[in-house]
Protein backbone atom coordinates (compact mmCIF):
# COMPACT_ATOMS: atom_id res chain seq x y z
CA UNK A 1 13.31 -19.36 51.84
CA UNK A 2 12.22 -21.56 49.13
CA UNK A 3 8.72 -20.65 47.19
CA UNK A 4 5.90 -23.46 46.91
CA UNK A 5 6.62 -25.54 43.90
CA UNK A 6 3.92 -25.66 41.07
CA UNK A 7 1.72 -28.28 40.43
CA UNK A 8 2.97 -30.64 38.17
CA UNK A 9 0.66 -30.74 35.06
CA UNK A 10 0.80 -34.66 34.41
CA UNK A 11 -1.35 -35.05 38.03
CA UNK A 12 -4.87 -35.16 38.55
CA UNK A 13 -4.35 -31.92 41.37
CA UNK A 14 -2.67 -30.43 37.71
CA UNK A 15 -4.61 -31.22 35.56
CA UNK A 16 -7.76 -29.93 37.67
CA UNK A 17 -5.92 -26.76 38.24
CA UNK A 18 -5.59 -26.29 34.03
CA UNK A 19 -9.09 -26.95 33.43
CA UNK A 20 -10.38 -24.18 36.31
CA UNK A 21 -8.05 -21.56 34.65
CA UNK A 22 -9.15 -23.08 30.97
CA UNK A 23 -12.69 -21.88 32.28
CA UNK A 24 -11.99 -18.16 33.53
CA UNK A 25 -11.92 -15.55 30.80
CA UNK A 26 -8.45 -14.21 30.32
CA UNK A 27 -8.93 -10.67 31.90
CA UNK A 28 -6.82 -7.93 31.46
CA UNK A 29 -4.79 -5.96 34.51
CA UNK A 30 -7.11 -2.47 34.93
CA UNK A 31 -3.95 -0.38 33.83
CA UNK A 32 -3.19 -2.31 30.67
CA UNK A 33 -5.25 -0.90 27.55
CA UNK A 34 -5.58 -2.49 24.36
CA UNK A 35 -6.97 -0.57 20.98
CA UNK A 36 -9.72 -2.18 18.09
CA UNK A 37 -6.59 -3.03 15.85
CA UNK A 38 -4.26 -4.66 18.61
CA UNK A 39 -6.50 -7.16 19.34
CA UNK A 40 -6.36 -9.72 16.65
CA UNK A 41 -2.55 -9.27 17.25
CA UNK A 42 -3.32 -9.71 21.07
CA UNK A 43 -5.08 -12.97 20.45
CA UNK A 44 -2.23 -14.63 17.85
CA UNK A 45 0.38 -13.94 21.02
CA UNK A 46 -1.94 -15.26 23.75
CA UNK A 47 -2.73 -18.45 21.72
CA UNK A 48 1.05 -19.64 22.18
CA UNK A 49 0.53 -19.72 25.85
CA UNK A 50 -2.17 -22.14 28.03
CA UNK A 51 -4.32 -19.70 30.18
CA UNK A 52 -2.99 -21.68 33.37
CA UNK A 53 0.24 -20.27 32.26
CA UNK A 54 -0.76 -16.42 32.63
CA UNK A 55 -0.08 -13.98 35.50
CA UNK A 56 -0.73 -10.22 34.96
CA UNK A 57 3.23 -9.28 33.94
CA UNK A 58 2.73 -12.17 31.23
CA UNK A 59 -0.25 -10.36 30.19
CA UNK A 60 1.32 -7.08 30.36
CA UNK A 61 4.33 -7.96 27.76
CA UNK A 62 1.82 -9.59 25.63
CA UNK A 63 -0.64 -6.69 25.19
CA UNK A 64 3.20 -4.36 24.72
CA UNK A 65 3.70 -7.29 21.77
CA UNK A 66 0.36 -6.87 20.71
CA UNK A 67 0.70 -3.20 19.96
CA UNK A 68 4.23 -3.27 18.94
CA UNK A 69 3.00 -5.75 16.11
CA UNK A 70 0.48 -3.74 15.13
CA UNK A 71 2.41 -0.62 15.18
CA UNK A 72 4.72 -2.51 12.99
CA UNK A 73 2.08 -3.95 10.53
CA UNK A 74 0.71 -0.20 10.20
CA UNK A 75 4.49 1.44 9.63
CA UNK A 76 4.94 -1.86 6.85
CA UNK A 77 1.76 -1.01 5.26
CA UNK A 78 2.65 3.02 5.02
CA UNK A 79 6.58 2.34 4.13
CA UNK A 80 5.61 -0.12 1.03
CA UNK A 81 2.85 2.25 -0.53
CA UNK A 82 5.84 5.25 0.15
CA UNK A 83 8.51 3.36 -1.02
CA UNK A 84 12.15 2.61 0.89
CA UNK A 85 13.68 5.55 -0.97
CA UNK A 86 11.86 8.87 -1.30
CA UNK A 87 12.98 12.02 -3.39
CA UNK A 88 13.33 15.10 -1.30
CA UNK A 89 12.39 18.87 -2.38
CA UNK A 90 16.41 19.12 -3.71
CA UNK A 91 16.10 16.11 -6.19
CA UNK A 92 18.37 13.95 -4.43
CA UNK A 93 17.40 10.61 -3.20
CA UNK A 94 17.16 9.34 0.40
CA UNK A 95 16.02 6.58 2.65
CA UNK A 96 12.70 6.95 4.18
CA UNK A 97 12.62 7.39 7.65
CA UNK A 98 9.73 5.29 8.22
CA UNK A 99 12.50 2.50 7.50
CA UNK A 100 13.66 3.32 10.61
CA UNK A 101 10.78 3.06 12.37
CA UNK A 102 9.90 -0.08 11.30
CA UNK A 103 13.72 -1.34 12.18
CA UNK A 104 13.18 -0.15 15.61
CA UNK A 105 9.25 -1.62 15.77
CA UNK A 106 10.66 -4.70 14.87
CA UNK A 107 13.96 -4.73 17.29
CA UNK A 108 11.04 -4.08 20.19
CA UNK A 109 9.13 -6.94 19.33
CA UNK A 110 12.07 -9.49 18.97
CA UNK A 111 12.85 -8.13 22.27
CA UNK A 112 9.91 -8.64 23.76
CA UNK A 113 9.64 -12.16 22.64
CA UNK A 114 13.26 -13.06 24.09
CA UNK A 115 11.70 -11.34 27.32
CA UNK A 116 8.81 -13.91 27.14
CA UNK A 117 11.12 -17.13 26.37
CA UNK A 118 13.37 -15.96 29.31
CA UNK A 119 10.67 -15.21 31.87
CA UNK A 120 9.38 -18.51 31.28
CA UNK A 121 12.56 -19.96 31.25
CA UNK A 122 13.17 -18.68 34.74
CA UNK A 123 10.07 -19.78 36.23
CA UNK A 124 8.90 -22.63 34.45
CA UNK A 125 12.65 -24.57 33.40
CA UNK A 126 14.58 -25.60 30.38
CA UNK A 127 12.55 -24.92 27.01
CA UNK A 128 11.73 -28.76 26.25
CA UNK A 129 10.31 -29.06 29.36
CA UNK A 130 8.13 -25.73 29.16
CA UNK A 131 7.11 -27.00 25.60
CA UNK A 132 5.81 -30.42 26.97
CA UNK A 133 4.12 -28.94 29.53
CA UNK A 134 2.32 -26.30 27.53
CA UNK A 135 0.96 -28.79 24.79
CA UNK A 136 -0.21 -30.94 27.51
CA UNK A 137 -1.93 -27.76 29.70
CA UNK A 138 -2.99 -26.88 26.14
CA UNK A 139 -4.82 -30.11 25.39
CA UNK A 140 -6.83 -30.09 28.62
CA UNK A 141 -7.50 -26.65 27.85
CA UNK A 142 -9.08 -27.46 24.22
CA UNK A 143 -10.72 -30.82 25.61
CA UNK A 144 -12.01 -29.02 28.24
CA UNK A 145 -13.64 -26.13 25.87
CA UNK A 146 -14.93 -29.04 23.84
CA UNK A 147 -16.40 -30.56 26.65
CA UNK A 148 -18.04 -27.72 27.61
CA UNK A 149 -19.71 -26.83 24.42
CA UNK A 150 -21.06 -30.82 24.16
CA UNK A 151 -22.64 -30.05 27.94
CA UNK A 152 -20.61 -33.32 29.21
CA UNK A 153 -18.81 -30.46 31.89
């Protein structure tokens, strides 16, 4: 059974279809929860993709990415003001463990991203062609929000 190919972005019926979802706030799924200080974090990862790009798993892994990165800017912050070697009640020197914390935080997140890259890969194509067609979704998208705020939509 094959599935209903996507519009193609470089037609009219495409380029409609970007400038509707351009238009919608992105809205997370009910069950995904994002805190104060994941949110600028949130907003860096969702600016790589054009909203007509986004279903609800997308937005899933990126709020996951969100907090991972700011779990990992928070574990930086605390492991440079501690130090990468602490000295322990005996004397003797040791590694922090927040190191490994912030090895593992940062493993998650470079897994995450390879998640992204490969569930666009599988639904959208080969990279060069997912690039090209995010710029272009991208520009409708910012002419579109410029258009809007100059009342000529």
């Amino acid at each position: 059974m094959n599935k209903p190919r996507k519009t193609r972005i470089d037609t009219v019926s495409g380029a409609l279809e970007t400038v509707q979802a351009a238009k919608k706030p992105v809205k997370l799924p009910r069950h995904v929860k994002i805190d104060r200080g994941d949110k600028p974090f949130f907003n860096s990862v969702l600016a790589e993709f054009a909203r007509s790009e986004l279903s609800d798993h997308t937005l899933e892994l990126l709020a996951i990415l969100a907090r991972a990165m700011a779990d990992l800017d928070r574990e930086q912050r605390k492991l440079r003001e501690e130090g990468s070697v602490l000295i322990g009640p005996s004397g003797k020197a040791g590694v922090n463990p927040r190191q490994t914390v912030v090895s593992s935080v940062s493993a998650t997140i470079l897994s995450l991203r390879r998640s992204l890259s490969l569930q666009a890969h599988a639904k959208n194509g080969d990279a060069r062609d997912i690039a090209s067609r995010r710029q272009t979704a991208k520009t409708i998208e910012a002419d579109t929000v410029a258009s809007d705020l100059l009342g000529l939509v």
